[in-house]
N, C-alpha and C. Protein backbone atom coordinates (compact mmCIF):
# COMPACT_ATOMS: atom_id res chain seq x y z
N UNK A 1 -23.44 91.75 243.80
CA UNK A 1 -24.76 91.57 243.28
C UNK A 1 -24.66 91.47 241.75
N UNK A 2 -25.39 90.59 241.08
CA UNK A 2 -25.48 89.90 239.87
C UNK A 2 -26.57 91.09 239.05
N UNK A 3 -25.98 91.85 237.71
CA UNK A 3 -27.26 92.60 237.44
C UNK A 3 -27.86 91.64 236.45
N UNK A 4 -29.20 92.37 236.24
CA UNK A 4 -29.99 90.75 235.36
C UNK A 4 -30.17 91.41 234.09
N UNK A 5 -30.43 91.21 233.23
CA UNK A 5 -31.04 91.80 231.94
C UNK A 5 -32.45 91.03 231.21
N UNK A 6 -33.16 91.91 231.35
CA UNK A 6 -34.72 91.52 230.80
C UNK A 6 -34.75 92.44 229.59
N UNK A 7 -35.40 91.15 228.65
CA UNK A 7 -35.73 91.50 227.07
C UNK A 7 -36.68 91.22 227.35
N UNK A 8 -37.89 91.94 226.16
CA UNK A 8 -38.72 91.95 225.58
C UNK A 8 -38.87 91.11 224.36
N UNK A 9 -38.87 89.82 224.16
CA UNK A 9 -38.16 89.57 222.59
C UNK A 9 -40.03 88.73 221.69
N UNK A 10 -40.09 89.42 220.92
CA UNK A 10 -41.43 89.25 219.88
C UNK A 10 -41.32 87.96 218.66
N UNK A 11 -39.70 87.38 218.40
CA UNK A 11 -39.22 86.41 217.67
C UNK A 11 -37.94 86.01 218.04
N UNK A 12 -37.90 84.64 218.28
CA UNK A 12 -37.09 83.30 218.20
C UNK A 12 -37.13 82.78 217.43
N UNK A 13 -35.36 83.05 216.85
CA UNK A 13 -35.14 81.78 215.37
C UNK A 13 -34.19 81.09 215.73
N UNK A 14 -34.40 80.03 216.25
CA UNK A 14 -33.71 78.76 216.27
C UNK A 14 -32.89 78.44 214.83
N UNK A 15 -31.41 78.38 214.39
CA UNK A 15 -31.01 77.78 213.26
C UNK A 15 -30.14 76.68 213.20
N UNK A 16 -29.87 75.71 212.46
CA UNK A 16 -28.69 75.23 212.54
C UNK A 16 -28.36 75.15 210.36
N UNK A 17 -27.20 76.33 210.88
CA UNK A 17 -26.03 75.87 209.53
C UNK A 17 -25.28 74.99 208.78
N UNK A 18 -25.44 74.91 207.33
CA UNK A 18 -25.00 73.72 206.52
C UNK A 18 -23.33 73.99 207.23
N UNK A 19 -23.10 72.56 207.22
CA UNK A 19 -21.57 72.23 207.24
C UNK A 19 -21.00 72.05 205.95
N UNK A 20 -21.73 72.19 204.58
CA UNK A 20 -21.22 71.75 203.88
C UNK A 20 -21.01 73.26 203.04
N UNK A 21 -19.76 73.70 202.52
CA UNK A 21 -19.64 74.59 201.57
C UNK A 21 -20.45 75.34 200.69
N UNK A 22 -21.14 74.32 200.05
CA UNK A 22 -22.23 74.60 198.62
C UNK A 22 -23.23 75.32 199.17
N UNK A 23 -23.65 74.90 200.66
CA UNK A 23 -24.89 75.24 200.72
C UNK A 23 -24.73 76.74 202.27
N UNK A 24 -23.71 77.08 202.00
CA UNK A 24 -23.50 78.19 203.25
C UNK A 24 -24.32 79.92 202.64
N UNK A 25 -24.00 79.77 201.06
CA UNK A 25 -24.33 81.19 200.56
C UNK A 25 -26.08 81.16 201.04
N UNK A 26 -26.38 79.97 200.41
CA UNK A 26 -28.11 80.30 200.39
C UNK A 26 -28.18 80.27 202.00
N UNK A 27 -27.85 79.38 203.20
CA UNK A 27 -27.80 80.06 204.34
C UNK A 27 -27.93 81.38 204.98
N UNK A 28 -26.67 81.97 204.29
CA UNK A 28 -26.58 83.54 204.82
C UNK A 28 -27.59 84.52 204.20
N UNK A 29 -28.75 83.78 203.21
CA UNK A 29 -29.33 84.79 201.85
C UNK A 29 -30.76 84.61 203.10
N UNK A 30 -30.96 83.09 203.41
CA UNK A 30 -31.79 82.72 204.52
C UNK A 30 -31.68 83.59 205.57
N UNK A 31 -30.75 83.91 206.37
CA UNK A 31 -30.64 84.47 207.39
C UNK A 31 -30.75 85.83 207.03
N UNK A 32 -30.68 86.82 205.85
CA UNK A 32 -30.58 88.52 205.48
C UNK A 32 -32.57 88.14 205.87
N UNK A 33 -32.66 86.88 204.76
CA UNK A 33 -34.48 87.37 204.73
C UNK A 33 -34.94 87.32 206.36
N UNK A 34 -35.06 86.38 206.87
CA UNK A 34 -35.54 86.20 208.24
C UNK A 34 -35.54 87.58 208.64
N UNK A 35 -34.49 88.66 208.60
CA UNK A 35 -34.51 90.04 209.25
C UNK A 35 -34.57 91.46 208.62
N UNK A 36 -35.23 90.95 207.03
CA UNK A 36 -35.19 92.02 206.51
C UNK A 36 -36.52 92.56 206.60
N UNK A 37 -37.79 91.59 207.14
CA UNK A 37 -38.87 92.06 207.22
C UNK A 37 -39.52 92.13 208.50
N UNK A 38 -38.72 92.28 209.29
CA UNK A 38 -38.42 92.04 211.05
C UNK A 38 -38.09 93.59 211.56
N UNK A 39 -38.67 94.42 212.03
CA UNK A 39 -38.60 95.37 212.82
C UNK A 39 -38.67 95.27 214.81
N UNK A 40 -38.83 93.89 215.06
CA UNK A 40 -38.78 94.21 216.23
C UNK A 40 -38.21 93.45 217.28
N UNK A 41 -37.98 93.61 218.52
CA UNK A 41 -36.86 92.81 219.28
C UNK A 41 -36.86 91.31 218.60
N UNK A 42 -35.61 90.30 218.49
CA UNK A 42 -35.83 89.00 218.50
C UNK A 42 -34.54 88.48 218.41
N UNK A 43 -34.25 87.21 218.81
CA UNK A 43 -33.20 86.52 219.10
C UNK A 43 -33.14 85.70 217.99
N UNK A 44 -31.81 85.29 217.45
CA UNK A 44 -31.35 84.29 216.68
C UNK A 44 -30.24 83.58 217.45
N UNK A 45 -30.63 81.98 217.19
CA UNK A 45 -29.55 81.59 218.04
C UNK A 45 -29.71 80.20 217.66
N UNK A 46 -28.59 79.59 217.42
CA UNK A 46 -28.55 77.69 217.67
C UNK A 46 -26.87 77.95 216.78
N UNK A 47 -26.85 76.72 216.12
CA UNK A 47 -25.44 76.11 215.52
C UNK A 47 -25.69 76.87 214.13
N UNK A 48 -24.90 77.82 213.64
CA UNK A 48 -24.51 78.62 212.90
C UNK A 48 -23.65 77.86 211.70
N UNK A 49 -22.60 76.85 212.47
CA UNK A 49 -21.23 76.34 211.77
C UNK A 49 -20.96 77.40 211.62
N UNK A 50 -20.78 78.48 211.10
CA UNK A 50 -19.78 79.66 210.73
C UNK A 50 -19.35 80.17 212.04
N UNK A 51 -17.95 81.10 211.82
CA UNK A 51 -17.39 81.70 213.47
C UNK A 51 -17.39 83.00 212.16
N UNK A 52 -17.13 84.40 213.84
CA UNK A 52 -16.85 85.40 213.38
C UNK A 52 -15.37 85.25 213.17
N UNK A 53 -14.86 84.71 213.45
CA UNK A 53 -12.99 84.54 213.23
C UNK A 53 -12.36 83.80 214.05
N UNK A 54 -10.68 83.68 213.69
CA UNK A 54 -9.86 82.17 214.46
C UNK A 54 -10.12 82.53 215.57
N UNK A 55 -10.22 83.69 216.62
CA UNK A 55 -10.40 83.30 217.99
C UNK A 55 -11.66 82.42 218.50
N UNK A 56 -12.29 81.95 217.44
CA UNK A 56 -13.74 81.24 217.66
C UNK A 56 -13.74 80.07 217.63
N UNK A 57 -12.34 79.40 216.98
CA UNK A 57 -12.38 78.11 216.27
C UNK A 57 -10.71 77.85 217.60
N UNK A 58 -10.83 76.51 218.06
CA UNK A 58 -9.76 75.81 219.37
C UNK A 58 -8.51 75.85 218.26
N UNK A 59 -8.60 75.69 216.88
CA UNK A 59 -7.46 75.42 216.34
C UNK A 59 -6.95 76.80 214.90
N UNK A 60 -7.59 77.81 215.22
CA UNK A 60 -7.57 78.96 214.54
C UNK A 60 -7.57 79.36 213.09
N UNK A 61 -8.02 77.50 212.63
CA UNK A 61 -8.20 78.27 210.90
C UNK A 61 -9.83 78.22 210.25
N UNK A 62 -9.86 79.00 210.28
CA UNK A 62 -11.11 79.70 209.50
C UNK A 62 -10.91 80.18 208.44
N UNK A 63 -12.12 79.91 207.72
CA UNK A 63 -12.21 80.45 206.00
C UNK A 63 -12.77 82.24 206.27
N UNK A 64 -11.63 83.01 205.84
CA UNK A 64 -12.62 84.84 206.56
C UNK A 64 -13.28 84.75 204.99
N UNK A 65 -13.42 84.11 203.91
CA UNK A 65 -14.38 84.83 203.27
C UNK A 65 -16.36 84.42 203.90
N UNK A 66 -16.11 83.63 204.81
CA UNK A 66 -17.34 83.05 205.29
C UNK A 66 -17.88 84.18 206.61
N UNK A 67 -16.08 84.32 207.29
CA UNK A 67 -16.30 84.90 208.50
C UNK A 67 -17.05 86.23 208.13
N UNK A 68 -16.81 87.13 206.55
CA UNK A 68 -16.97 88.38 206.35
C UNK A 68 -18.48 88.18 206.06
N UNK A 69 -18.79 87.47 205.40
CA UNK A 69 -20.25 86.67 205.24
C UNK A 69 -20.93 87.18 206.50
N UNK A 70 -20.85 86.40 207.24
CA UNK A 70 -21.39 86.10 208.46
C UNK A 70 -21.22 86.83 209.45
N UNK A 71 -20.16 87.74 209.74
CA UNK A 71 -20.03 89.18 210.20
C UNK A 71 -20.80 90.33 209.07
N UNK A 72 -20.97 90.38 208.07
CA UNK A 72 -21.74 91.00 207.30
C UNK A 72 -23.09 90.70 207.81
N UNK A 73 -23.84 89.88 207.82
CA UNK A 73 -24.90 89.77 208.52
C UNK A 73 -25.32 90.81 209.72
N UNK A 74 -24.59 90.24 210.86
CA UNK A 74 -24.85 90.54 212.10
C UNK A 74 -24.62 91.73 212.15
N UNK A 75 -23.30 92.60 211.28
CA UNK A 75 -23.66 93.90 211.34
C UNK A 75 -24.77 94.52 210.37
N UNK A 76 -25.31 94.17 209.30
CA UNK A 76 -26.42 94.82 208.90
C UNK A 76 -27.83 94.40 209.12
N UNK A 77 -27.44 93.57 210.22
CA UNK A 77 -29.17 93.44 210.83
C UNK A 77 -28.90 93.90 212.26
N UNK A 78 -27.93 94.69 212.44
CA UNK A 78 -27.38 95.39 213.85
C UNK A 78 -27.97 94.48 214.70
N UNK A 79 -27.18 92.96 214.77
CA UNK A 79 -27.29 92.22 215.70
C UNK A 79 -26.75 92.42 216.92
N UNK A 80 -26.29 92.25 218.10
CA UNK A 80 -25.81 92.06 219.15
C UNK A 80 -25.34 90.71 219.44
N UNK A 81 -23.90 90.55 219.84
CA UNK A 81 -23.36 89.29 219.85
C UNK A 81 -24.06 89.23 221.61
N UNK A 82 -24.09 88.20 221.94
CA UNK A 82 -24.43 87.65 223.94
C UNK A 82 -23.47 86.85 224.42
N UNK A 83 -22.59 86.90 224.79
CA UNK A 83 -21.62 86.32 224.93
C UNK A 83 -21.65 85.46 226.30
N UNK A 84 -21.18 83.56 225.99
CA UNK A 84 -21.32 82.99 226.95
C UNK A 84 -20.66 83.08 228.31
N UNK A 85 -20.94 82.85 229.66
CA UNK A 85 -20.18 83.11 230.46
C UNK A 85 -19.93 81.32 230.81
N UNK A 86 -18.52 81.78 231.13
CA UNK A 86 -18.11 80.58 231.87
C UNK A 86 -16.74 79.71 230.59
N UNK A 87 -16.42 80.40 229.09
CA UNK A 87 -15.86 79.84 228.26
C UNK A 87 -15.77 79.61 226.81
N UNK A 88 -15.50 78.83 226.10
CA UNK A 88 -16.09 78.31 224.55
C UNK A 88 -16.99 77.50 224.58
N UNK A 89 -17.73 77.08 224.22
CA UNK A 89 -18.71 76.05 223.76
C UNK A 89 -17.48 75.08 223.10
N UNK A 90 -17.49 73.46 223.09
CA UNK A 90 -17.26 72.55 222.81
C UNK A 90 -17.89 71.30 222.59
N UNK A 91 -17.50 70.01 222.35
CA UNK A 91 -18.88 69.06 221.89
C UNK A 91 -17.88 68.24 222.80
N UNK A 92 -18.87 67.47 223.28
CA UNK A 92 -18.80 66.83 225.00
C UNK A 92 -18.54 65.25 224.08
């Protein structure tokens, strides 16, 4: 038997992240605000471009001053990672 998990969730933020270098800091400054005035359940989720680290990326090089970035986040807005079943995400 499959257990299910039901949220309550009060906000959905859809994002998608610059690919381009210059513009990743104001990203992550974007993403502190979205949850600094946010007290209650809500999901963030779409294309990030950033990984938490090489096990995220098929060919394992990642920039960690981005990854610490962006793991800095998620731990001080005590995010919860959801992890996909079935693999990695890839572009078809």
């Amino acid at each position: 038997m499959q257990k299910k998990m039901v949220f309550l969730v009060e906000l959905l933020q859809l994002v998608y992240g610059p690919t381009y270098e210059d513009k990743k800091d104001d990203f992550i400054r974007e993403l502190f605000d979205l949850h600094s005035d946010w007290e209650g359940p809500s999901i963030t989720g779409g294309d990030f471009n950033m990984v938490r680290g090489p096990d995220d990326k098929s060919y394992g090089i990642v920039c960690f001053s981005w990854c610490d970035k962006f793991n800095g986040w998620i731990d001080e807005c005590g995010l919860l990672e959801l992890h996909l079943q079935g693999g990695k995400v890839h572009m078809g």
